[in-house]
C-alpha atoms as a PDB file:
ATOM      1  CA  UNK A   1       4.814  25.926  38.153  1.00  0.00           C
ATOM      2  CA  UNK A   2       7.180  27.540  40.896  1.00  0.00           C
ATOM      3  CA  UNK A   3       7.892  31.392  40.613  1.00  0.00           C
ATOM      4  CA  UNK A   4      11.776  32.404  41.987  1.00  0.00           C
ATOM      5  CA  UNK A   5       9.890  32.905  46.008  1.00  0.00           C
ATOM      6  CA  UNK A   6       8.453  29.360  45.416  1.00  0.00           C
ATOM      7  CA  UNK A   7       4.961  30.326  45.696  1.00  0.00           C
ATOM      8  CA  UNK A   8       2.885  28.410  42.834  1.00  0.00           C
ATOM      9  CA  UNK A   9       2.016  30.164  40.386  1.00  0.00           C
ATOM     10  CA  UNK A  10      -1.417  29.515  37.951  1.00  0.00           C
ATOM     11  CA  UNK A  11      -0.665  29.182  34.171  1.00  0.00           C
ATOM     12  CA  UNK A  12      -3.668  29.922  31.634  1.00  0.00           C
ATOM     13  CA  UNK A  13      -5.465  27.860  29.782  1.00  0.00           C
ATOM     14  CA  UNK A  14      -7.371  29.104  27.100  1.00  0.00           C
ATOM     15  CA  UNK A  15      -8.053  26.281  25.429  1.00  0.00           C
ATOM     16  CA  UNK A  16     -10.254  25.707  28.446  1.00  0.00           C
ATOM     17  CA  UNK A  17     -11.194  28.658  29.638  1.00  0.00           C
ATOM     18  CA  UNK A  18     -12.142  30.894  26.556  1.00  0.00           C
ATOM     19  CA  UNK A  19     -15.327  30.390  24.553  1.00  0.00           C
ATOM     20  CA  UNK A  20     -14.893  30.604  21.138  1.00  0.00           C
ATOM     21  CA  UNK A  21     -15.647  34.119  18.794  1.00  0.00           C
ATOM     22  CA  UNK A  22     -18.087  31.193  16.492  1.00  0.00           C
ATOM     23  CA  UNK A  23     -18.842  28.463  17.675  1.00  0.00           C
ATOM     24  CA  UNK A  24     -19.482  24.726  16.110  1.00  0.00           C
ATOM     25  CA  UNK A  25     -18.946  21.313  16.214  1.00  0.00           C
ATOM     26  CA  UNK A  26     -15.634  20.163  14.542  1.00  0.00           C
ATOM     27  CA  UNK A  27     -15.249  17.267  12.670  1.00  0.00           C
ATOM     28  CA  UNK A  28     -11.538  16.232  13.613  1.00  0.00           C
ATOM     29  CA  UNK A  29      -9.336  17.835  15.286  1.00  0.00           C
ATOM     30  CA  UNK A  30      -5.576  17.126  16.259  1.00  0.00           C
ATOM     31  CA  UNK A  31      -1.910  16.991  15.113  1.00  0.00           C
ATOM     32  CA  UNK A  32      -0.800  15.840  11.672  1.00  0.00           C
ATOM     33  CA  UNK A  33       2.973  14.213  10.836  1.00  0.00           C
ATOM     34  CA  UNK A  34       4.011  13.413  14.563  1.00  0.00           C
ATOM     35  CA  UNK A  35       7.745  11.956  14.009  1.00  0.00           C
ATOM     36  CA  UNK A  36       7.570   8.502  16.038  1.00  0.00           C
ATOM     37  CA  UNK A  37       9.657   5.235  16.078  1.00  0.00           C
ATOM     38  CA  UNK A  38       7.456   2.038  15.064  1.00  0.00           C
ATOM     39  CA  UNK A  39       7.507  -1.068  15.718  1.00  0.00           C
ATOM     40  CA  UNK A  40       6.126  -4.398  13.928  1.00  0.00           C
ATOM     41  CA  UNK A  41       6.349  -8.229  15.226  1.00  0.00           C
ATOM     42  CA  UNK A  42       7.012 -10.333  11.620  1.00  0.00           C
ATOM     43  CA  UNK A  43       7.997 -13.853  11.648  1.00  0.00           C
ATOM     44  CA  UNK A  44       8.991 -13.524  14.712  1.00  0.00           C
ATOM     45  CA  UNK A  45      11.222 -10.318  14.830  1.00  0.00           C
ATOM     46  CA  UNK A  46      10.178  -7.344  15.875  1.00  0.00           C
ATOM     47  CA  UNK A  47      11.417  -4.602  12.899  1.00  0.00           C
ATOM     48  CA  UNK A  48      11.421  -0.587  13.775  1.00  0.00           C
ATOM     49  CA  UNK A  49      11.247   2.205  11.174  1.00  0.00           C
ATOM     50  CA  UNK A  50      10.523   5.803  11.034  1.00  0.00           C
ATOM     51  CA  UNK A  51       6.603   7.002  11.501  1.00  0.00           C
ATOM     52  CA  UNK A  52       4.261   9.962  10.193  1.00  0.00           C
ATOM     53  CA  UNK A  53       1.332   9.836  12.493  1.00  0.00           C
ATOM     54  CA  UNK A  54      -1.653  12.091  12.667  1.00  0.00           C
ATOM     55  CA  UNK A  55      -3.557  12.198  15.915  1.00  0.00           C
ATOM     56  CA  UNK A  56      -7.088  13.693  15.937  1.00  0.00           C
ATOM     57  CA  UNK A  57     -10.325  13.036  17.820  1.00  0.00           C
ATOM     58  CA  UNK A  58     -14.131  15.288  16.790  1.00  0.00           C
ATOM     59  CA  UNK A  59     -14.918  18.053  19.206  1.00  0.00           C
ATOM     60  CA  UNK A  60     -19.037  17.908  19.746  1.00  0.00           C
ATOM     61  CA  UNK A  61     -19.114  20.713  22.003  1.00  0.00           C
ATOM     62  CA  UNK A  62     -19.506  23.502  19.774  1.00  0.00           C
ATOM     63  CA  UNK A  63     -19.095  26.190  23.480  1.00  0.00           C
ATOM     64  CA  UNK A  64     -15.182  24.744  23.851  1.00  0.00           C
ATOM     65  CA  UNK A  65     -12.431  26.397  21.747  1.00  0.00           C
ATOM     66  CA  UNK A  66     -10.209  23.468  21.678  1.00  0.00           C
ATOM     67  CA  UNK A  67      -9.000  20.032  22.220  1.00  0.00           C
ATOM     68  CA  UNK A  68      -5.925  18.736  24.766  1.00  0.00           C
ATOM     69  CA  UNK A  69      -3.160  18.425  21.593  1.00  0.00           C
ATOM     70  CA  UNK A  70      -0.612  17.647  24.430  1.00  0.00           C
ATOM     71  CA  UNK A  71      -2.634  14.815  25.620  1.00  0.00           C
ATOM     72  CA  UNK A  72      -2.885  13.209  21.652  1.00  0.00           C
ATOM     73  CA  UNK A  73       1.026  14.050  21.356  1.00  0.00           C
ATOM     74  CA  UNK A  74       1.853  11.545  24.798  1.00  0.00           C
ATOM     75  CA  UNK A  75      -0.479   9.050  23.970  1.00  0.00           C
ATOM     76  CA  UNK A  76       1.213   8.446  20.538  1.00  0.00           C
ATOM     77  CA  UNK A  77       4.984   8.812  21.925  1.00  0.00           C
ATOM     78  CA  UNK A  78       4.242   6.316  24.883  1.00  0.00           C
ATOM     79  CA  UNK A  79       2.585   3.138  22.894  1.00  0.00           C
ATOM     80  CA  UNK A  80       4.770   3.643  19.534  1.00  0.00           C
ATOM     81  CA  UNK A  81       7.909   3.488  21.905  1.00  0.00           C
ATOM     82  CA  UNK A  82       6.767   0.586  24.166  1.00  0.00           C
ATOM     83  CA  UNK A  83       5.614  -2.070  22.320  1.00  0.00           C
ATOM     84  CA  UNK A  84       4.867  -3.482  18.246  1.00  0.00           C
ATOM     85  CA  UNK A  85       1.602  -2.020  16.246  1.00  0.00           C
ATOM     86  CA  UNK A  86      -1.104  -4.692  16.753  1.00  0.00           C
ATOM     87  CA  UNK A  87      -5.097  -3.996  16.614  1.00  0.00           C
ATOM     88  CA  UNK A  88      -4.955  -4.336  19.906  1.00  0.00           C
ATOM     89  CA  UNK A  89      -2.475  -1.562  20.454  1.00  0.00           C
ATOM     90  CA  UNK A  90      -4.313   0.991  18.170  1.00  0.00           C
ATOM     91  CA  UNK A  91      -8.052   0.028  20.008  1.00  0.00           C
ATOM     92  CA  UNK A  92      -6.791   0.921  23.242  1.00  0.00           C
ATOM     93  CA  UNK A  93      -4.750   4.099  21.833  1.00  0.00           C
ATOM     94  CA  UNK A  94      -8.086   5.191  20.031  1.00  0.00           C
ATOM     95  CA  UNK A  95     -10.161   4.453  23.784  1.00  0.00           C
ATOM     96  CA  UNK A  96      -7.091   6.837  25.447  1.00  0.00           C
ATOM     97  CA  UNK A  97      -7.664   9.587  22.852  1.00  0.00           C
ATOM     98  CA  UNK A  98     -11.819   9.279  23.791  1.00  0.00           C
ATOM     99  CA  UNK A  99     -11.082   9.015  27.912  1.00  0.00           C
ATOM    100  CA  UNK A 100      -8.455  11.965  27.773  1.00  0.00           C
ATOM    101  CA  UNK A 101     -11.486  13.919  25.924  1.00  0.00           C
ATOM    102  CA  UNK A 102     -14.442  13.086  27.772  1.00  0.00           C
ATOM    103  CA  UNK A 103     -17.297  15.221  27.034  1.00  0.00           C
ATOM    104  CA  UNK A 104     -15.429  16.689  24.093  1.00  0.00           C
ATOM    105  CA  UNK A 105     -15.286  13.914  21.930  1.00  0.00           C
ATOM    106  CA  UNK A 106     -16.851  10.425  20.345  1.00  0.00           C
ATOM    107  CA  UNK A 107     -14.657   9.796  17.566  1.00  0.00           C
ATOM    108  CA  UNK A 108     -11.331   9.465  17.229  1.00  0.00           C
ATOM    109  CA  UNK A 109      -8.343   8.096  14.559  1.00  0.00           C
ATOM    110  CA  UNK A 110      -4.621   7.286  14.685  1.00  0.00           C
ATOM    111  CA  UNK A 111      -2.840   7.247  11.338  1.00  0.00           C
ATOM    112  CA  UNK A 112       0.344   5.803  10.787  1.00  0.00           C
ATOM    113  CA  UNK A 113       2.726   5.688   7.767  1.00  0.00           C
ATOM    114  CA  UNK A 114       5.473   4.682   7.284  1.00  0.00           C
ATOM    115  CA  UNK A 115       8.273   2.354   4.352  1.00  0.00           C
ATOM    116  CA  UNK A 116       8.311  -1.398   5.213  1.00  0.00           C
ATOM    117  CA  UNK A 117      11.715  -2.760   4.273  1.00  0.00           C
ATOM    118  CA  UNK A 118      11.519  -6.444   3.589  1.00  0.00           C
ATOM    119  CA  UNK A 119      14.362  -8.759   1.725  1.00  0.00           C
ATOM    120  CA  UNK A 120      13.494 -10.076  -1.165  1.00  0.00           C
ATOM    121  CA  UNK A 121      15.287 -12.964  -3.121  1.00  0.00           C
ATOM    122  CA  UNK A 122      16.526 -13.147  -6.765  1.00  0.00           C
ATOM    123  CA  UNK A 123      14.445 -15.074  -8.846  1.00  0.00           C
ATOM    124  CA  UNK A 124      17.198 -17.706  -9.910  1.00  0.00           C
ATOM    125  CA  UNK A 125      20.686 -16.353  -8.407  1.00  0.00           C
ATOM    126  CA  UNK A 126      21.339 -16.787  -4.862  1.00  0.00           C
ATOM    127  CA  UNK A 127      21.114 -12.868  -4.613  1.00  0.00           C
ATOM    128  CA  UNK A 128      18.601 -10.731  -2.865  1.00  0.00           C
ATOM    129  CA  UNK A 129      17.953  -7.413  -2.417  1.00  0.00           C
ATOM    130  CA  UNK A 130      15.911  -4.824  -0.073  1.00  0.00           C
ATOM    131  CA  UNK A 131      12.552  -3.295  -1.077  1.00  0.00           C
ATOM    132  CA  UNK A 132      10.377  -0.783   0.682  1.00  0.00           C
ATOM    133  CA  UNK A 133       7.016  -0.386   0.668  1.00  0.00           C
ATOM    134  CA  UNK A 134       4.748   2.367   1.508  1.00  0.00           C
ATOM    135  CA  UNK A 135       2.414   1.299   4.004  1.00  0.00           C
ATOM    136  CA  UNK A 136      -0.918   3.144   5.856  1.00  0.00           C
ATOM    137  CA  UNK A 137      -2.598   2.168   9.115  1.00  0.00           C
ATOM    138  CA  UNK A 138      -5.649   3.386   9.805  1.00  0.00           C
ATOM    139  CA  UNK A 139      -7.736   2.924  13.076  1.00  0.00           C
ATOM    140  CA  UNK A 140     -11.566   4.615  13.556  1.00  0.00           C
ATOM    141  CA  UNK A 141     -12.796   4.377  16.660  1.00  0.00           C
ATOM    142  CA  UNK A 142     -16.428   6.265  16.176  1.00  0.00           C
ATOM    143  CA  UNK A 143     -18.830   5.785  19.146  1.00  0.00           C
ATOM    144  CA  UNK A 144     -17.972   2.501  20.355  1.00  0.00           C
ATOM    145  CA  UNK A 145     -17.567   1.022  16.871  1.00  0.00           C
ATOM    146  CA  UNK A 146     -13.145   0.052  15.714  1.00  0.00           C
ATOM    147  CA  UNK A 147     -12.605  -0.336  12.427  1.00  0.00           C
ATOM    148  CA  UNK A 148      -8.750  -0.453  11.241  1.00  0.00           C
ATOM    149  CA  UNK A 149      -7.800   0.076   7.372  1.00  0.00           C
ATOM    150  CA  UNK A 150      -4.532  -1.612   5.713  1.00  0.00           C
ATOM    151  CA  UNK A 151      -3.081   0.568   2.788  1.00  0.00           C
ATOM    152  CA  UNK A 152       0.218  -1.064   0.511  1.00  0.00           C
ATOM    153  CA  UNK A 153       1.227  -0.312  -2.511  1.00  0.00           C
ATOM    154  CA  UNK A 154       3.050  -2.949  -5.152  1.00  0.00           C
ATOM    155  CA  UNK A 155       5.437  -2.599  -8.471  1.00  0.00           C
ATOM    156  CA  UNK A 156       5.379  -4.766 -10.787  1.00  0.00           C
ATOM    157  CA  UNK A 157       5.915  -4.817 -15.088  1.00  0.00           C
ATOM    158  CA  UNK A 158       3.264  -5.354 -17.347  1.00  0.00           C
ATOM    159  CA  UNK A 159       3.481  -6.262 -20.854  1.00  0.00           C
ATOM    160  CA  UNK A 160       0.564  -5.451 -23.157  1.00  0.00           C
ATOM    161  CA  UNK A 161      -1.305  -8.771 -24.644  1.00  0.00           C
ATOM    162  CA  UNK A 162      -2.035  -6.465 -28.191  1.00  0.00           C
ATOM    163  CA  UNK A 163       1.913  -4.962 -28.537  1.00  0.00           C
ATOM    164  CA  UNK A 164       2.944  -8.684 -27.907  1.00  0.00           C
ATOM    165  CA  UNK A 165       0.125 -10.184 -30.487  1.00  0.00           C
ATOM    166  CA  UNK A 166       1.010  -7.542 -33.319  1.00  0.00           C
ATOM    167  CA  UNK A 167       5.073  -8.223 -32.422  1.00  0.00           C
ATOM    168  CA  UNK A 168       4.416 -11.719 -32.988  1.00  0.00           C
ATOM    169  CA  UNK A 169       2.478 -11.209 -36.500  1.00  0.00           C
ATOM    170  CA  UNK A 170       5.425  -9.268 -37.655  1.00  0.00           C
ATOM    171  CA  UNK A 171       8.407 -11.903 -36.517  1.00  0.00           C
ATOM    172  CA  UNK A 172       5.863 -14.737 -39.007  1.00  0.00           C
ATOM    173  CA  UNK A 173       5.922 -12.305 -41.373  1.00  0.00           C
ATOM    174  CA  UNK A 174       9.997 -11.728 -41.679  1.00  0.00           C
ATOM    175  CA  UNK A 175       9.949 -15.647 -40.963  1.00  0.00           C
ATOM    176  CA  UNK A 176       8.201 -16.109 -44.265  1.00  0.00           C
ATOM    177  CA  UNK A 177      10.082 -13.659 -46.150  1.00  0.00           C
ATOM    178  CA  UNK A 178      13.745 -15.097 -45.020  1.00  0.00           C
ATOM    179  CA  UNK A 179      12.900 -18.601 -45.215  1.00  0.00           C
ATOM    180  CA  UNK A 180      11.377 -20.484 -48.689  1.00  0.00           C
ATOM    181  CA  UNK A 181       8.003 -22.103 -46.872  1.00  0.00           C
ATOM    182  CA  UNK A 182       7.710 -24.561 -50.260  1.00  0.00           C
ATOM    183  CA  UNK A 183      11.315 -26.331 -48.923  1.00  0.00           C
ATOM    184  CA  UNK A 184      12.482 -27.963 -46.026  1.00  0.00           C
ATOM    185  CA  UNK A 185      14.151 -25.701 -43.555  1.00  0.00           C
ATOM    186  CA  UNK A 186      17.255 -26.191 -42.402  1.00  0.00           C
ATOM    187  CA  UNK A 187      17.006 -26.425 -38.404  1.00  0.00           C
ATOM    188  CA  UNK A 188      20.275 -24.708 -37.576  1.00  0.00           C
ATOM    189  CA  UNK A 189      19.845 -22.111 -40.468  1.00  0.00           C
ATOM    190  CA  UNK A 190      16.239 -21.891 -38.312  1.00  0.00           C
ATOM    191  CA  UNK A 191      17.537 -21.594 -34.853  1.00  0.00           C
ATOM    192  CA  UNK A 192      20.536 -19.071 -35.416  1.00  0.00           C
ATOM    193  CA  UNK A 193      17.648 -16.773 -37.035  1.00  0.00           C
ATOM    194  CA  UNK A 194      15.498 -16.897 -33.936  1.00  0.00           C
ATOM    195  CA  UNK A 195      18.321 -15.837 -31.765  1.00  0.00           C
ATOM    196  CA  UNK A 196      18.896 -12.597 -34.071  1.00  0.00           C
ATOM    197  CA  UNK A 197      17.706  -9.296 -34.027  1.00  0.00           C
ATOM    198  CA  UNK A 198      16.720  -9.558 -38.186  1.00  0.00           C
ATOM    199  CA  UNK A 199      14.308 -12.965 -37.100  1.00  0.00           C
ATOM    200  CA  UNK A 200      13.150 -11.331 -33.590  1.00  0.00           C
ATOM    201  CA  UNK A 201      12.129  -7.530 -35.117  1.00  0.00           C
ATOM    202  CA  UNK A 202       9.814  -6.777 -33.090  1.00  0.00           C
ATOM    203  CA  UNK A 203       9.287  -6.759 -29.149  1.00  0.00           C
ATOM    204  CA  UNK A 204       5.545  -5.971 -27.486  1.00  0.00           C
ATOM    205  CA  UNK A 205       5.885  -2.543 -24.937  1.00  0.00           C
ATOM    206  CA  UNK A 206       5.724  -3.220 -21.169  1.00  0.00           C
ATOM    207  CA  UNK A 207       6.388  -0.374 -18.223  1.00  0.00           C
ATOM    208  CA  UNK A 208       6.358  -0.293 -14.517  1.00  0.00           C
ATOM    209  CA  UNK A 209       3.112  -0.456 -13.059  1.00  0.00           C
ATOM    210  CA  UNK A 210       1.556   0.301  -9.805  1.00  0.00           C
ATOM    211  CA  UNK A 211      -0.794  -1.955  -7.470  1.00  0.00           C
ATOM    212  CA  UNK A 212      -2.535   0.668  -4.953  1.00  0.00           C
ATOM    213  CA  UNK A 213      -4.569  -1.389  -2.306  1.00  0.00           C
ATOM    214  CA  UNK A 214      -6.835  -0.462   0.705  1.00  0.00           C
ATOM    215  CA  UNK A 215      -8.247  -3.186   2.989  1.00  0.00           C
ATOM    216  CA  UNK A 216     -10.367  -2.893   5.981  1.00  0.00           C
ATOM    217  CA  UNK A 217      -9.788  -6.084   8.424  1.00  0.00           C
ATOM    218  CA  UNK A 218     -12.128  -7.869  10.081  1.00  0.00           C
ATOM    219  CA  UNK A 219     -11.869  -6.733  13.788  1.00  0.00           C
ATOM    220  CA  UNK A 220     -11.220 -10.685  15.101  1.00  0.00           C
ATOM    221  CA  UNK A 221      -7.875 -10.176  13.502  1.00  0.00           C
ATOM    222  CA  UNK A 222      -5.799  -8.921  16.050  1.00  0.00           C
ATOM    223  CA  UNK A 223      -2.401  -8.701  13.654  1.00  0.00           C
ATOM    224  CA  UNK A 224      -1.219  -6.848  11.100  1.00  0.00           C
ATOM    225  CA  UNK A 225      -1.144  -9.285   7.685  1.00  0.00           C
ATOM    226  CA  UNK A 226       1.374  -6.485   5.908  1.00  0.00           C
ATOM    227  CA  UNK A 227       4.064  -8.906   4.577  1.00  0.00           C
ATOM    228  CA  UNK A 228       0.862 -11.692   3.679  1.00  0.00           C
ATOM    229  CA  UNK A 229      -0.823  -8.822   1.999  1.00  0.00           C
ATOM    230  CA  UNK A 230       2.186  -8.113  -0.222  1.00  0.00           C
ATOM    231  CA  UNK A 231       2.893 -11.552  -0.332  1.00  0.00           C
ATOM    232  CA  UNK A 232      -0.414 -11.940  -2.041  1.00  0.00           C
ATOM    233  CA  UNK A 233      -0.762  -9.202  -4.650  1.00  0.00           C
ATOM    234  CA  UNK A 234       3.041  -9.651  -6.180  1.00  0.00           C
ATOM    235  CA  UNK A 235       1.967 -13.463  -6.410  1.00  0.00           C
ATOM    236  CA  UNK A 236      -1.438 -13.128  -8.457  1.00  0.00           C
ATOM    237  CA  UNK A 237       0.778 -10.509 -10.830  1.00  0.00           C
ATOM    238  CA  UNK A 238       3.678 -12.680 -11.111  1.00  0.00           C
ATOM    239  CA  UNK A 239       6.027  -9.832 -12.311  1.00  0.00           C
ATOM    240  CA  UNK A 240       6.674  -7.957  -9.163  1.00  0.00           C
ATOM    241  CA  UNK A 241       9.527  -5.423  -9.556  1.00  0.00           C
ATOM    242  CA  UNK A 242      13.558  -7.419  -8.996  1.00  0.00           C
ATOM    243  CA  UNK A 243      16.770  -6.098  -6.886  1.00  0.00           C
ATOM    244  CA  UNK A 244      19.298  -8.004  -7.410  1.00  0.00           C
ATOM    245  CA  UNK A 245      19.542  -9.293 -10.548  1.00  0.00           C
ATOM    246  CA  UNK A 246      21.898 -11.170 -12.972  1.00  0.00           C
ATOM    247  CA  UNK A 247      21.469 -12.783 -16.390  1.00  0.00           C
ATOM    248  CA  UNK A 248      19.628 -15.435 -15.188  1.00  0.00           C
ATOM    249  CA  UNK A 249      17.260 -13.777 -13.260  1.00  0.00           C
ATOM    250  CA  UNK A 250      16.703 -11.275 -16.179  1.00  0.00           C
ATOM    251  CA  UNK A 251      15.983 -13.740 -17.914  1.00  0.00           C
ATOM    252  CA  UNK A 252      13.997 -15.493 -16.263  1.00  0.00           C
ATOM    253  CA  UNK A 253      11.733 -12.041 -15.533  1.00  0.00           C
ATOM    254  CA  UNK A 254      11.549 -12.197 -19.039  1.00  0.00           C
ATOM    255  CA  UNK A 255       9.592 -15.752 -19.244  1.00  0.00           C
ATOM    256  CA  UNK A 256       7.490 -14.401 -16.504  1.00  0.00           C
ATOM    257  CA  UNK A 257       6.268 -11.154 -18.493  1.00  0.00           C
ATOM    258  CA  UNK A 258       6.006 -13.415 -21.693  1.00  0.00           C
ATOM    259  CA  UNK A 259       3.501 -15.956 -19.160  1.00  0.00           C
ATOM    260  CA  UNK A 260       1.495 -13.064 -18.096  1.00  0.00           C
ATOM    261  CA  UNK A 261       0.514 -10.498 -20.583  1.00  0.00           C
ATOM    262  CA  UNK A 262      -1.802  -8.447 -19.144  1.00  0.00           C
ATOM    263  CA  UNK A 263      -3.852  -5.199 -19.446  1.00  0.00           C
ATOM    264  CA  UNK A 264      -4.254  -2.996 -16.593  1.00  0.00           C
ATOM    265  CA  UNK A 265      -8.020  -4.960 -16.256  1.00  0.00           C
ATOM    266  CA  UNK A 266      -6.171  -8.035 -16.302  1.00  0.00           C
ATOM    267  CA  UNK A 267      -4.392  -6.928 -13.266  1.00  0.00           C
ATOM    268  CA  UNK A 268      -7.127  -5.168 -11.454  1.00  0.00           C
ATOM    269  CA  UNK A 269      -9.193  -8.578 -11.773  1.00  0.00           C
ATOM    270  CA  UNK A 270      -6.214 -10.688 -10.623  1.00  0.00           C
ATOM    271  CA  UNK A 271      -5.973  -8.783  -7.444  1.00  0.00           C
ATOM    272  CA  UNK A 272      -9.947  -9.111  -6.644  1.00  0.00           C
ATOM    273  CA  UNK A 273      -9.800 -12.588  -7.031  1.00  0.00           C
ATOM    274  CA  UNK A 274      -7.107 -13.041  -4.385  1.00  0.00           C
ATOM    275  CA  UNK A 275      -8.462 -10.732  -1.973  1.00  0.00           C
ATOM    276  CA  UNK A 276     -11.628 -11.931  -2.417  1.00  0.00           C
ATOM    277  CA  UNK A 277      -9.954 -15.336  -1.246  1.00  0.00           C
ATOM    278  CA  UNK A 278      -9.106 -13.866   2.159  1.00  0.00           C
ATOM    279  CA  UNK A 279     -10.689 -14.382   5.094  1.00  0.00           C
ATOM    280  CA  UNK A 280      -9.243 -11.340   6.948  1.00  0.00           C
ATOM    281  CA  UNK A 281     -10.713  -8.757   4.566  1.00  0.00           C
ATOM    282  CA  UNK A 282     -13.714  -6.988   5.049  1.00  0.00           C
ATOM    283  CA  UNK A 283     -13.613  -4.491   2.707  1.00  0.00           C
ATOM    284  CA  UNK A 284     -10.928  -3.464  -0.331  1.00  0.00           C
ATOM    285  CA  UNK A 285     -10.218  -1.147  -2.875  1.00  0.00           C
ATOM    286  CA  UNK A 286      -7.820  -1.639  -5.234  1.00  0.00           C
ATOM    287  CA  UNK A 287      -6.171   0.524  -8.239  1.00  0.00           C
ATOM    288  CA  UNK A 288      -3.609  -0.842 -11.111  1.00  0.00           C
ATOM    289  CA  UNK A 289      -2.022   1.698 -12.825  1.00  0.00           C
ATOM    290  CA  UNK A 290       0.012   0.929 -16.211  1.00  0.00           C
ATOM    291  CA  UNK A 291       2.520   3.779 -16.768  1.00  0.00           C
ATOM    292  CA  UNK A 292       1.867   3.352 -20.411  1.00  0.00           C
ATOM    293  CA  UNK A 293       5.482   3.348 -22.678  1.00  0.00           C
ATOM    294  CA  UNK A 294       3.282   3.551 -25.625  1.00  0.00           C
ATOM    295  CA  UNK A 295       1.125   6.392 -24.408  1.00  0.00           C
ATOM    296  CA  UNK A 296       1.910   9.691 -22.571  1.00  0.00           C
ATOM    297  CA  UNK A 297      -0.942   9.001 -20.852  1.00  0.00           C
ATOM    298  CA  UNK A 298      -1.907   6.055 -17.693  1.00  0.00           C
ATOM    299  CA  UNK A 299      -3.981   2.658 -18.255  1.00  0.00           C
ATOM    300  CA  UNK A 300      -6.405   2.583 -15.035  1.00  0.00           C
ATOM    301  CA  UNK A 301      -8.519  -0.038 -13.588  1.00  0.00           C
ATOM    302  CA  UNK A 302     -10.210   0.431 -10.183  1.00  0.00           C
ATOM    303  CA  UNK A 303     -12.453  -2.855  -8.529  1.00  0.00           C
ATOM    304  CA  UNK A 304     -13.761  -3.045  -4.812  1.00  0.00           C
ATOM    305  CA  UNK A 305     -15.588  -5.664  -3.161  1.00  0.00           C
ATOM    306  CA  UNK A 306     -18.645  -4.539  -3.619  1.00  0.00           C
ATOM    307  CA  UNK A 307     -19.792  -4.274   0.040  1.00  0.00           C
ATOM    308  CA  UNK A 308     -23.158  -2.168   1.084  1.00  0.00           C
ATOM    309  CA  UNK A 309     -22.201   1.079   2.048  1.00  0.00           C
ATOM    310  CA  UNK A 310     -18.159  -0.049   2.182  1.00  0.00           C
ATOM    311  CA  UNK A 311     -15.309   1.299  -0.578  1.00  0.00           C
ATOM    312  CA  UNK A 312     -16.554   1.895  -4.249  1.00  0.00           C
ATOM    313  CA  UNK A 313     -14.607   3.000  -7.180  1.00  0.00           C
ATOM    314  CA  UNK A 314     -14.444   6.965  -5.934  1.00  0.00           C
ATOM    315  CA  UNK A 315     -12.731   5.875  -2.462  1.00  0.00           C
END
């Protein structure tokens, strides 16, 4: 920097120059919630959104009061801006953070969140409607090993298998006191009472439920399988949250909850199978979570892969 008489003119540095009062090794160190643009490359169009990234490499020198923030900061703002997310992308990001800290640093993570907006159609109308999804990227690069973590999260409805089965006792049992079993009975008299509220008395309880997924990708994967991922989990639940809907679709969500009644362990085993069945994945945890309309309290079932030394049911 240039003082008024042009003469150059030193700026300090304590982050470099000053020791610090106690000194130790830090375990990460960096900037949390950066505001950056991101970019993803799906089917062939490249979507932007809004991104909270945290930045942080470890400091192993335990004599050096601090890390080059600025450095993390310009790292982040130049790749985010210039080009879609890819594993590439975030390995050679993670190797910037490590050259821009030699001697100061072997780890070092980039964390990205941010809502993936995707168009969904109506499950019978020619409708459709915009969801978002919460999504998490999460690149390790810890002394020369990458690892990179996918994190979604899915709605869907769940209808409980017990509510429906004790519903369905108590429709026989109006059935047999409205109708004289010892007779014939009258088809139409029949058919007009099933499409009543005095023959149909009873309905089984279903709520909103939440799929929470973590994945950890092989590293020969060099995309992002977000929309595949979702894909995936809303078609082993079969009731994924609608938009746009109209009669027909309602009612044809309907026929879909009355197909799958399922417990929250019904759900949680659905999603390991399907995961299980791809090739990309490493590593999961997953967590359904029925927001109980019978109950003040959740219906929780956790499952992992059951890797050696990977996720387990506390991750």
């Amino acid at each position: 920097m240039r003082s008024n008489d042009n003469t150059v003119r030193a700026m300090p540095d304590i982050a470099n120059e000053a020791r610090p009062a106690v000194a130790g090794a830090l375990d990460w160190v960096g900037m949390g919630e950066i505001e950056a643009p991101v970019q993803l490359a799906i089917e062939g169009q490249a979507k932007v959104g809004v991104a909270r990234v945290n930045a942080f490499v470890n400091l192993v020198r335990p004599d050096v009061r601090g890390i080059h923030m600025s450095r993390l900061y310009l790292h982040v703002d130049r790749m985010l801006s210039a080009e879609p997310l890819s594993s590439c992308s975030v390995r050679r990001i993670l190797k910037e953070f490590l050259e821009s800290h030699a001697e100061l640093s072997d780890r070092a993570m980039l964390r990205v969140r941010f809502e993936l907006m995707l168009r969904r159609p109506a499950l019978v109308s020619d409708n459709s409607g915009w969801r978002a999804y919460p999504v998490e990227l999460v690149g390790v690069m810890d002394r020369g090993h990458y690892s990179l973590e996918l994190a979604t999260e899915v709605v869907y409805s769940s209808t409980c298998p017990c509510s429906a089965a004790l519903a369905r006792q108590l429709i026989q049992e109006r059935f047999s006191q409205d109708f004289d079993l010892q007779k014939p009975i009258d088809s139409a008299a029949m058919l007009a009472w099933l499409g009543s509220e005095q023959g149909i008395c009873a309905t089984p309880h279903s709520q909103r439920s939440t799929a929470e997924v973590k994945v950890k990708l092989l590293p020969s994967f060099q995309g992002f399988p977000i929309v595949d991922l979702i894909d995936r989990l809303e078609a082993c639940l079969q009731t994924p949250v609608q938009t746009a809907v109209k009669r027909e679709d309602e009612q044809a969500f309907a026929r879909l909850n009355g197909q799958n009644l399922m417990f929250c362990e019904d759900a949680a085993r659905r999603m390991q199978s399907a995961l299980n069945q791809d090739e990309r994945i490493a590593d999961f945890w997953l967590r359904a979570t029925h927001y109980e309309s019978l109950h003040p309290h959740n219906a929780v079932a956790v499952a992992s892969k059951g890797v050696d030394g990977g996720y387990s049911a506390l991750s």
